[in-house]
Protein backbone atom coordinates (compact mmCIF):
# COMPACT_ATOMS: atom_id res chain seq x y z
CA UNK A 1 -28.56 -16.10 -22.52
CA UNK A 2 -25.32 -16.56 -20.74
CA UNK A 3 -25.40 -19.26 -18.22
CA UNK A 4 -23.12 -18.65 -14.81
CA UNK A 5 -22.64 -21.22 -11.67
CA UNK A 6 -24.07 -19.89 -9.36
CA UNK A 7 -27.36 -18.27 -11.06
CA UNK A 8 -29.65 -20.29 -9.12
CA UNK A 9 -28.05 -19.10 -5.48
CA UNK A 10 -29.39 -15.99 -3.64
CA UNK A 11 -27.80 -14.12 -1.15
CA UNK A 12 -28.87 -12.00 1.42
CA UNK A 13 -26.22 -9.41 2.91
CA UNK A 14 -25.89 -7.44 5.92
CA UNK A 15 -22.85 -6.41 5.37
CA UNK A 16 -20.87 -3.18 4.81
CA UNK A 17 -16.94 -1.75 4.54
CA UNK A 18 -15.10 -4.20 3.17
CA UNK A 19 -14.96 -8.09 3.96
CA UNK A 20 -18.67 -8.75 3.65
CA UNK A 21 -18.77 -7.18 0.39
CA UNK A 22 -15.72 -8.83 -0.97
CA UNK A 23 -16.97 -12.29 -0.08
CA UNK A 24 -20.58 -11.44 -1.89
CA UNK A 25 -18.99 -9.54 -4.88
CA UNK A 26 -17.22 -12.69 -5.79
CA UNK A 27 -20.34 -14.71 -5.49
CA UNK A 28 -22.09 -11.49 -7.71
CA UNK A 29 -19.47 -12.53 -10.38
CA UNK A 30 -20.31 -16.29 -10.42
CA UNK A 31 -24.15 -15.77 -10.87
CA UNK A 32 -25.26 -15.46 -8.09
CA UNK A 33 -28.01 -12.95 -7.08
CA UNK A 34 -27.10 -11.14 -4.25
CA UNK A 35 -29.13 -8.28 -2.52
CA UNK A 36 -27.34 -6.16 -0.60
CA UNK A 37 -29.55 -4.57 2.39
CA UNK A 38 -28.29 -0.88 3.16
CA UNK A 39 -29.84 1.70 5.81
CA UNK A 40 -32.15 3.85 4.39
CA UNK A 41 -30.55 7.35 3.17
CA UNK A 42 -27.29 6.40 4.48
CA UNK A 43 -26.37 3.33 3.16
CA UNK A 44 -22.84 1.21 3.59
CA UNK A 45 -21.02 3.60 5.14
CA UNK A 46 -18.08 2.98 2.76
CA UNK A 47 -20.63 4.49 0.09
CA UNK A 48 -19.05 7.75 1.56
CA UNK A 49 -15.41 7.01 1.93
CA UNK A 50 -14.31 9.97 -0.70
CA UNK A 51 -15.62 10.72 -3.85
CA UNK A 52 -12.53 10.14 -6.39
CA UNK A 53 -14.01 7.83 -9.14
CA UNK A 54 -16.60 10.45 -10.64
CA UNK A 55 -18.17 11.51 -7.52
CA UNK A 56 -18.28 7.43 -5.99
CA UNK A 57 -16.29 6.08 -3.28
CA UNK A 58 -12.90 3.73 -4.86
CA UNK A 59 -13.85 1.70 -2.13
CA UNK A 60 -17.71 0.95 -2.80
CA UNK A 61 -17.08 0.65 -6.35
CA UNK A 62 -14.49 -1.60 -6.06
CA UNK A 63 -16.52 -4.08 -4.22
CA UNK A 64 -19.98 -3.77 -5.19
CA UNK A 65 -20.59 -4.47 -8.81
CA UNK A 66 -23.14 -6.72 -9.48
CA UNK A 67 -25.36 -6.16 -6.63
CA UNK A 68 -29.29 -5.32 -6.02
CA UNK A 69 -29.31 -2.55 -3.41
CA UNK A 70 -32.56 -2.86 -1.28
CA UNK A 71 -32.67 0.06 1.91
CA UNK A 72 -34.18 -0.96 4.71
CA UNK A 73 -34.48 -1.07 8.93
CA UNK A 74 -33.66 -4.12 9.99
CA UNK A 75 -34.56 -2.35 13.57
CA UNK A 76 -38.64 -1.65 12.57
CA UNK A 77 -41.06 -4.44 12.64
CA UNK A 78 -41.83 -3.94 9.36
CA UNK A 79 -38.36 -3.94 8.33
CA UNK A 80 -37.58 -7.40 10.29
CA UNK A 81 -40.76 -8.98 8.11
CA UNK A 82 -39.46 -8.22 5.29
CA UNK A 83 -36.33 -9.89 6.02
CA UNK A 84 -38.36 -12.84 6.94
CA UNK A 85 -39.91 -12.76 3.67
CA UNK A 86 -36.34 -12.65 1.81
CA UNK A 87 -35.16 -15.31 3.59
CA UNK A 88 -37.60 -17.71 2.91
CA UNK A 89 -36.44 -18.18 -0.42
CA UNK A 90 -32.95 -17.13 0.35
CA UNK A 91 -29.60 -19.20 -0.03
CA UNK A 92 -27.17 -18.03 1.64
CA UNK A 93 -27.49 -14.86 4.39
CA UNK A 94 -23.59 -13.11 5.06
CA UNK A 95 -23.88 -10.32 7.69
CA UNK A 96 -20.63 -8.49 9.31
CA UNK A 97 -22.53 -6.23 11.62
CA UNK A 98 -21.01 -5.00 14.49
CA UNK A 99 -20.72 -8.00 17.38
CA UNK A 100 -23.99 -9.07 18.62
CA UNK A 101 -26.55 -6.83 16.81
CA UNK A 102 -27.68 -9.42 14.54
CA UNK A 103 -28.68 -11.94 17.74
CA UNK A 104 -30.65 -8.72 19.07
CA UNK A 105 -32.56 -8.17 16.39
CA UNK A 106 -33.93 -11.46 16.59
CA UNK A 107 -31.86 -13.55 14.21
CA UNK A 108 -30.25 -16.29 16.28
CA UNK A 109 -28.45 -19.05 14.38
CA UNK A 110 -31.13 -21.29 16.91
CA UNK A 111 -34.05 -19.26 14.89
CA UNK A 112 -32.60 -19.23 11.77
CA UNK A 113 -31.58 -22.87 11.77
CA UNK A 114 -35.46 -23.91 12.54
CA UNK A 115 -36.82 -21.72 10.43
CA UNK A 116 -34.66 -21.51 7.35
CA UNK A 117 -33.13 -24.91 7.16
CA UNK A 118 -31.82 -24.52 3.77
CA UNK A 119 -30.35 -21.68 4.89
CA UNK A 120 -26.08 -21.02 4.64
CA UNK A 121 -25.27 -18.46 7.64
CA UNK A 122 -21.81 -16.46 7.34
CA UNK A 123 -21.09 -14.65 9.96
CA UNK A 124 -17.86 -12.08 9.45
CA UNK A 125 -16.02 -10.17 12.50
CA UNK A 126 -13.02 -8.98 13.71
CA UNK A 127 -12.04 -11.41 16.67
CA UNK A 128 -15.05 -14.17 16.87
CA UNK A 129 -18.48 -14.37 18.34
CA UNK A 130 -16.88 -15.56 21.39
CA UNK A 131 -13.54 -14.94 23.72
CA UNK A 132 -12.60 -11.84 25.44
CA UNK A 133 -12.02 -9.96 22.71
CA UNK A 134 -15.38 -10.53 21.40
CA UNK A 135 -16.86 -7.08 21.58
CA UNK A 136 -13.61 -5.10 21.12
CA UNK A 137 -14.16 -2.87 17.89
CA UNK A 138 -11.45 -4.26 14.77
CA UNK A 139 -10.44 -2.37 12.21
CA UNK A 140 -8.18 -3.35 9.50
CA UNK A 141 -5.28 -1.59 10.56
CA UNK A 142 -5.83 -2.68 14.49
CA UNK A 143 -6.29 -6.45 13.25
CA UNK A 144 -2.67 -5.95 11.56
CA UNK A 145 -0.87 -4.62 14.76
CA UNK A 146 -2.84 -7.58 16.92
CA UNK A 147 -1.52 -10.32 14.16
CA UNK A 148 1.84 -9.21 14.15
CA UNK A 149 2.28 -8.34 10.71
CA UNK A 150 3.72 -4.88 11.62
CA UNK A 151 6.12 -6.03 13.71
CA UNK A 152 7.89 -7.55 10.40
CA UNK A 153 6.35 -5.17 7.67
CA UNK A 154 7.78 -1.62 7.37
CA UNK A 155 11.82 -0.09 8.18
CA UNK A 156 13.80 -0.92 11.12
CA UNK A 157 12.58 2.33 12.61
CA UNK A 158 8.77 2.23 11.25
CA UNK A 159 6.30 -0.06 12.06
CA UNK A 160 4.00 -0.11 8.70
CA UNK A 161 0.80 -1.40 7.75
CA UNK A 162 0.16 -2.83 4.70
CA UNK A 163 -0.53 -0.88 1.79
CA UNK A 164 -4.28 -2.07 1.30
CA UNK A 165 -6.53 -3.79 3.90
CA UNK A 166 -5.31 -7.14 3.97
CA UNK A 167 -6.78 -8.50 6.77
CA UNK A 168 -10.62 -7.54 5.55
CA UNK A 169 -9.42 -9.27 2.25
CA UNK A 170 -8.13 -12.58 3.82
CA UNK A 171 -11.54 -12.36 5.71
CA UNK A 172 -13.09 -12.20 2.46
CA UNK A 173 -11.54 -14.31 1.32
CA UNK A 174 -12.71 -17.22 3.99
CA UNK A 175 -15.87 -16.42 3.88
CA UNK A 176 -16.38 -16.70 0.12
CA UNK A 177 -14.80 -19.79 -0.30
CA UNK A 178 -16.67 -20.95 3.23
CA UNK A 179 -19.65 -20.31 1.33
CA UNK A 180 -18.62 -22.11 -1.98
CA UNK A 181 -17.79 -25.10 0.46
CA UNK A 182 -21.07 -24.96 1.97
CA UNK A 183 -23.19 -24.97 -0.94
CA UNK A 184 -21.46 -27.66 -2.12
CA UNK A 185 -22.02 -29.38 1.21
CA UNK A 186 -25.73 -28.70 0.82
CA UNK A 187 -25.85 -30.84 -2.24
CA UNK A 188 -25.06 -33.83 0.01
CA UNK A 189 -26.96 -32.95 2.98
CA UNK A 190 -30.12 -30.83 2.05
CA UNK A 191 -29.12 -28.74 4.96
CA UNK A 192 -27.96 -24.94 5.29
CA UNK A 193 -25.87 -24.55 8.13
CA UNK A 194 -23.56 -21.99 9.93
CA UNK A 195 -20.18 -21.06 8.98
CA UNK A 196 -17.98 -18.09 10.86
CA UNK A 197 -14.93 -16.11 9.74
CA UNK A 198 -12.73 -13.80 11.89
CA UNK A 199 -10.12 -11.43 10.99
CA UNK A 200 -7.93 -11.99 13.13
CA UNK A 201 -8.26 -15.88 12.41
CA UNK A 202 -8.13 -15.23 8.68
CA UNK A 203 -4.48 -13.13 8.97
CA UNK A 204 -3.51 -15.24 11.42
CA UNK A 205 -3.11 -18.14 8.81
CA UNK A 206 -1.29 -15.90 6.67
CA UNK A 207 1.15 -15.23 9.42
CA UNK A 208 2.02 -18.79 9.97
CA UNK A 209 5.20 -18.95 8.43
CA UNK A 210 6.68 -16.26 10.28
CA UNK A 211 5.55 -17.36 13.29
CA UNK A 212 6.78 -20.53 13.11
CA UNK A 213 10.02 -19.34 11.91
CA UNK A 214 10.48 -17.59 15.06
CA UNK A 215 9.17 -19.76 17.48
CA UNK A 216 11.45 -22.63 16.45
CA UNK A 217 14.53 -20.71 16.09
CA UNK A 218 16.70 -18.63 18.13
CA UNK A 219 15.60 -15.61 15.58
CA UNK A 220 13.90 -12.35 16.00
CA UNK A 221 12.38 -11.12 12.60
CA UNK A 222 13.09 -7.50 12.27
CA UNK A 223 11.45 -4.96 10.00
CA UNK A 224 13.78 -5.03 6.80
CA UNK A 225 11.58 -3.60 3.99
CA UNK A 226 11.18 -4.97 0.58
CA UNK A 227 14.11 -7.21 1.58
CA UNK A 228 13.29 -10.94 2.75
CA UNK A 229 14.34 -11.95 5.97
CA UNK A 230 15.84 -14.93 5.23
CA UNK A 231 16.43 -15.07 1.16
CA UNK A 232 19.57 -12.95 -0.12
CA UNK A 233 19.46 -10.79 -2.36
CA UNK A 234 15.87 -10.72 -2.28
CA UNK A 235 14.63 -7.02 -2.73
CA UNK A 236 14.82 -3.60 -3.91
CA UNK A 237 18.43 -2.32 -5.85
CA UNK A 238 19.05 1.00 -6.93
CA UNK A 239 20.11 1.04 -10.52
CA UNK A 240 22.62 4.45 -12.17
CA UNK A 241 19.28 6.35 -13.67
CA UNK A 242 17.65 6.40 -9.71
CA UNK A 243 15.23 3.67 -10.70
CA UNK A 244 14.98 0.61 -8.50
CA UNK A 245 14.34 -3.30 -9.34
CA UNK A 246 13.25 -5.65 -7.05
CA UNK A 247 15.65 -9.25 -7.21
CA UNK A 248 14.63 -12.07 -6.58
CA UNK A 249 17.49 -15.15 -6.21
CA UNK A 250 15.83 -18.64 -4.62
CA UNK A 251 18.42 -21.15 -5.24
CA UNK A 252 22.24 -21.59 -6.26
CA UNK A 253 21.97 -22.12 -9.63
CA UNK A 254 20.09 -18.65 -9.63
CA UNK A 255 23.23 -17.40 -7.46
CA UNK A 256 25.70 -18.46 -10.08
CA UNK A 257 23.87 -17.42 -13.27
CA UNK A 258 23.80 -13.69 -11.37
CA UNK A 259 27.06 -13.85 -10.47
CA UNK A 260 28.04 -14.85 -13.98
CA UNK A 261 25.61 -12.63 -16.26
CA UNK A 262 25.01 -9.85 -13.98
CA UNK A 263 28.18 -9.15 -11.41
CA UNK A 264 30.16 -10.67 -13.94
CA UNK A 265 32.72 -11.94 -11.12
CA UNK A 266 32.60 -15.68 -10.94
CA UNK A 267 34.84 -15.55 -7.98
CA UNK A 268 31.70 -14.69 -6.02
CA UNK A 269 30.09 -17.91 -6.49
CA UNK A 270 31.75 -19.91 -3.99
CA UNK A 271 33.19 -17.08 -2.17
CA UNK A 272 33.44 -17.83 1.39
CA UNK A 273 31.22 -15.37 2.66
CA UNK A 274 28.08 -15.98 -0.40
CA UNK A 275 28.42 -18.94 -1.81
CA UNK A 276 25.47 -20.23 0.38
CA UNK A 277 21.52 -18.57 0.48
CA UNK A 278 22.12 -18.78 4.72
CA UNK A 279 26.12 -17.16 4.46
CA UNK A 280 24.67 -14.15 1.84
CA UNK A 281 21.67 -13.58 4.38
CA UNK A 282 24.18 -13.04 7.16
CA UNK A 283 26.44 -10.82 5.14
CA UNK A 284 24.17 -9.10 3.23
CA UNK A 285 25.40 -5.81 4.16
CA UNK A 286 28.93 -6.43 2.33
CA UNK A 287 26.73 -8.04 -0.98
CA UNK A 288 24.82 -4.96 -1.22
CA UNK A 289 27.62 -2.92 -1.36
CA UNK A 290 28.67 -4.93 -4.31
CA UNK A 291 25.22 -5.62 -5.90
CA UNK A 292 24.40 -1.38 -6.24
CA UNK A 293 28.37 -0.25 -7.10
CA UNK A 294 27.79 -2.94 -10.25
CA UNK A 295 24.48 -1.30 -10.84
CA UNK A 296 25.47 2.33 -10.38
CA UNK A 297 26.31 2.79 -14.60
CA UNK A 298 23.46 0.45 -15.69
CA UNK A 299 19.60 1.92 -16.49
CA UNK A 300 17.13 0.09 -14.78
CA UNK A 301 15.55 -1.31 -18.34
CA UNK A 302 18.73 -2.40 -19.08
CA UNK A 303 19.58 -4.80 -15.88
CA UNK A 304 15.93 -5.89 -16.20
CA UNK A 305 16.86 -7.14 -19.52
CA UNK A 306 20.06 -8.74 -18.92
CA UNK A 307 18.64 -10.54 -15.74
CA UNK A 308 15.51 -11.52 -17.86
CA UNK A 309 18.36 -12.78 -20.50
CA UNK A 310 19.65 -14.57 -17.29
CA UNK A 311 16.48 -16.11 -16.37
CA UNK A 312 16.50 -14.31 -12.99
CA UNK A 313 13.34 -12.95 -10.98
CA UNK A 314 13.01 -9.48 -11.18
CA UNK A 315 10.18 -6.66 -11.12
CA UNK A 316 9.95 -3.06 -11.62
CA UNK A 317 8.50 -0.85 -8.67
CA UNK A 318 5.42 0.03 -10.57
CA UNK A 319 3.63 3.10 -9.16
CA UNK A 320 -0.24 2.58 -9.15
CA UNK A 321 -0.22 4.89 -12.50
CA UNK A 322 2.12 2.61 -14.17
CA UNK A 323 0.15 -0.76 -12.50
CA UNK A 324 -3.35 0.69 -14.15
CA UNK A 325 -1.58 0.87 -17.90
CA UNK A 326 0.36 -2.73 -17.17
CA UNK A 327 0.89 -4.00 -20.93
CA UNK A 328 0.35 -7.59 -18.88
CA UNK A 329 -2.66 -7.00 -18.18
CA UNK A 330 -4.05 -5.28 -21.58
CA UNK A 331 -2.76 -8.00 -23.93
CA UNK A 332 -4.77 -10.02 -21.56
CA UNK A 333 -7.92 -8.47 -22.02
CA UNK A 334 -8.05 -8.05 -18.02
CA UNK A 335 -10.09 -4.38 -18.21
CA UNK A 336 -13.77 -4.28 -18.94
CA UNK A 337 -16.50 -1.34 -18.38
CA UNK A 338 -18.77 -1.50 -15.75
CA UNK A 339 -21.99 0.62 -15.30
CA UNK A 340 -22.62 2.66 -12.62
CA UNK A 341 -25.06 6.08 -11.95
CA UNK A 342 -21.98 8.39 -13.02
CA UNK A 343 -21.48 6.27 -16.60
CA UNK A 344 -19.05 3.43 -17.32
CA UNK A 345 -15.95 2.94 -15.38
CA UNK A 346 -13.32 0.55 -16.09
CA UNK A 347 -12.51 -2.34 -13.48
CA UNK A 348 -10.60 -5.86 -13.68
CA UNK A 349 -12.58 -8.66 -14.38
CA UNK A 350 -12.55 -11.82 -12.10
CA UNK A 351 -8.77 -13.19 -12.14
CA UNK A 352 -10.42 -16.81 -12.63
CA UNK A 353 -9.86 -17.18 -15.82
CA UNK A 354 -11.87 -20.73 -16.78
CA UNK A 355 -12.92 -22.73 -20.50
CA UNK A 356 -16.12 -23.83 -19.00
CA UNK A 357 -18.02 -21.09 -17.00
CA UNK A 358 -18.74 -17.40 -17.04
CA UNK A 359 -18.30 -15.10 -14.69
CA UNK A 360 -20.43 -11.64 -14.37
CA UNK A 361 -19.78 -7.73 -13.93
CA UNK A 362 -23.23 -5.97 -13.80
CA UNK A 363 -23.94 -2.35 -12.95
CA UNK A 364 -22.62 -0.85 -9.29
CA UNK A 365 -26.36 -0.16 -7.78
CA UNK A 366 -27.16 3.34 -6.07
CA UNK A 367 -28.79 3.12 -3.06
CA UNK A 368 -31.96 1.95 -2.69
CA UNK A 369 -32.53 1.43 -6.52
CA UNK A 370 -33.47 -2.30 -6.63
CA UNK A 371 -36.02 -1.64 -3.17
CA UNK A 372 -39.82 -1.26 -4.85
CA UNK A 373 -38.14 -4.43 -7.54
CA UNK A 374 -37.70 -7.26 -4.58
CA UNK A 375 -40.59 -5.57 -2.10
CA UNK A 376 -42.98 -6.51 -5.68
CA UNK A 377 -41.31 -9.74 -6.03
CA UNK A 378 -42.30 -10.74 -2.53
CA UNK A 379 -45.64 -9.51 -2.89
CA UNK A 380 -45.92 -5.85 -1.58
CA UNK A 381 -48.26 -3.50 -3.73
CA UNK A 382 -47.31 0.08 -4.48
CA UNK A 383 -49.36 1.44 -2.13
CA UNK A 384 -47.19 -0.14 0.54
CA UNK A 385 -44.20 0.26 -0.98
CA UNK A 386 -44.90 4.35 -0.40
CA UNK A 387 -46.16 3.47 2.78
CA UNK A 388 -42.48 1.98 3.86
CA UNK A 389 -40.92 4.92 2.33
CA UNK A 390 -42.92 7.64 4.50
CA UNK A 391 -42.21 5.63 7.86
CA UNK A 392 -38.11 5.28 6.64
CA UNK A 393 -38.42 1.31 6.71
CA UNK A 394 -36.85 1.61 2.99
């Protein structure tokens, strides 16, 4: 019987779209058993996204692997019982319900706390439990815009977004390893406690670096692309066959050996106008004119080899077609088969790749299917169990 490090945690989790999820599949993966309460017939919301990856939602399947799926209203009396009854054995409890709605039904961190004082509380939202943006609804996108990221992410005349929801990930991404932190913390105290992750908080860290570039300098980032604002040449380059290659130089030796192998015009390296990282940034323009004429004969494959030959950074622009077949990641072994009620569908497994534990992928629950399992395990007959399902509590 495999063995994981986390199979003796259990989480509860409120949680739905995508940052709760995230944080509690990861903690799925390491053992742990996490039940994942869903409204009755409806379910996480993001179970009905679309219906691309045989008849599921990308979305839910992405993030919900590994997972018991009990249904029920939190809002009955019945339903907030049962709750009781889960968390007296629970772990850990991660909820990301919208602001407030988890004090009103009765589960104050004051309660809790008494009550549960084993207990690890996460609590996920878009802005914080407290300040006057408290209440104001956050979506990935809006979180973005409020953190400044598309103010440097897109072209000069398109503010962008990124590509995939970044801020719910970084979120995630808190609160899982919030969570990890805690548990350990437990060991030393014997006490839960309460830990709280915003979004805006979470991207905010990830937008440090910018923002301290700017606020120390004279220097107004602009909206440049795939380019880097302050690195040159850093970014995409047409090559003859209408195939780009991203660049990547980070020092002067780098400059040289591209000048040498690649440009083949030595004269470059010390010319007056490149021959530093802060002189090429400024005059960028006039380099790129000279970086895509070179490049205009050449096949993409073909620079990529020479530069790899060179030992310079470089990357094709994979489309998401091309990303799913990587070689990289098959001659890893990276793609496994997970279950779910529409038959096996292939996913990554955990990108922790360690000697001394295992890590988990389990079948993607449909709603509801684990409900009459935990309502038995925490002593409810059958006859109540039907009794539930008449009223809508599960």
């Amino acid at each position: 019987m495999n063995s994981f490090p986390l199979d003796d945690i259990k989480v509860i989790s409120l949680e739905q779209a995508v940052a709760a999820p995230f944080a509690s599949r990861q903690l799925a993966e390491l053992g742990a058993r996490v039940i994942k309460v869903e409204r009755p017939k409806v379910g996480d919301f993001a179970r009905n996204y679309d219906d691309t990856v045989q008849g599921l939602s990308a979305n839910f399947v992405w993030l919900n692997h590994s997972k018991e799926s009990l249904t029920l209203d939190i809002k009955s009396d019945d339903g907030k019982k049962i709750l009781h009854k889960l968390l007296e054995t629970a772990d850990v409890l991660i909820q990301n319900l919208i602001p407030g709605a988890i004090e009103r039904l009765g589960f104050s961190d004051e309660f809790l706390k008494k009550n549960y004082p084993q207990l690890i509380i996460c609590h996920i939202s878009g802005y914080g439990r407290n300040g006057s943006f408290a209440n104001k609804k956050a979506y990935d996108l809006l979180i973005q815009c409020e953190a400044g990221l598309t103010s440097i992410t897109g072209s000069p005349e398109t503010p962008s977004k990124c590509g995939v929801s970044i801020a719910d990930i970084a979120a995630g991404m808190y609160a899982y390893t919030g969570i990890l932190t805690s548990i350990i913390n437990r060991y030393k105290t014997n006490k839960g406690g309460v830990i709280e992750i915003s979004m805006l908080e979470s991207l905010a860290e990830w937008m440090k670096f910018p923002a301290l570039y700017v606020n120390h300098s004279e220097k107004k980032l602009g909206r440049i692309g795939s380019s880097h604002f302050s690195i040159y040449p850093y970014g995409p380059f047409k090559c003859g066959d209408d195939k780009v290659v991203m660049i990547g130089i980070q020092n002067e030796r780098e400059w040289a050996q591209f000048c040498k192998n690649i440009l083949r015009d030595i004269s470059l390296i010390e010319n007056d106008k490149f021959k530093t990282n802060s002189l090429r940034s400024k005059n960028r323009k006039t380099l790129e004119e000279i970086i895509i004429k070179k490049l205009s004969d050449q096949k993409r494959d073909d620079v990529i080899s020479e530069l790899d030959n060179a030992n310079i950074a470089n990357a094709r622009v994979n489309d998401l077609y091309e990303f799913w077949n990587h070689y990289q990641l098959k001659e890893r072994n990276r793609w496994t088969d997970v279950i779910s009620e529409n038959g096996l569908l292939k996913t990554l497994i955990p990108p922790v790749t360690a000697d001394s534990f295992n890590t988990k992928i389990s079948k993607i629950p449909s709603l509801g299917e684990h409900s009459q399992k935990i309502l038995n395990e925490i002593h409810y007959d059958k006859q109540q169990i039907l009794q539930f399902t008449k009223r809508g509590v599960i």
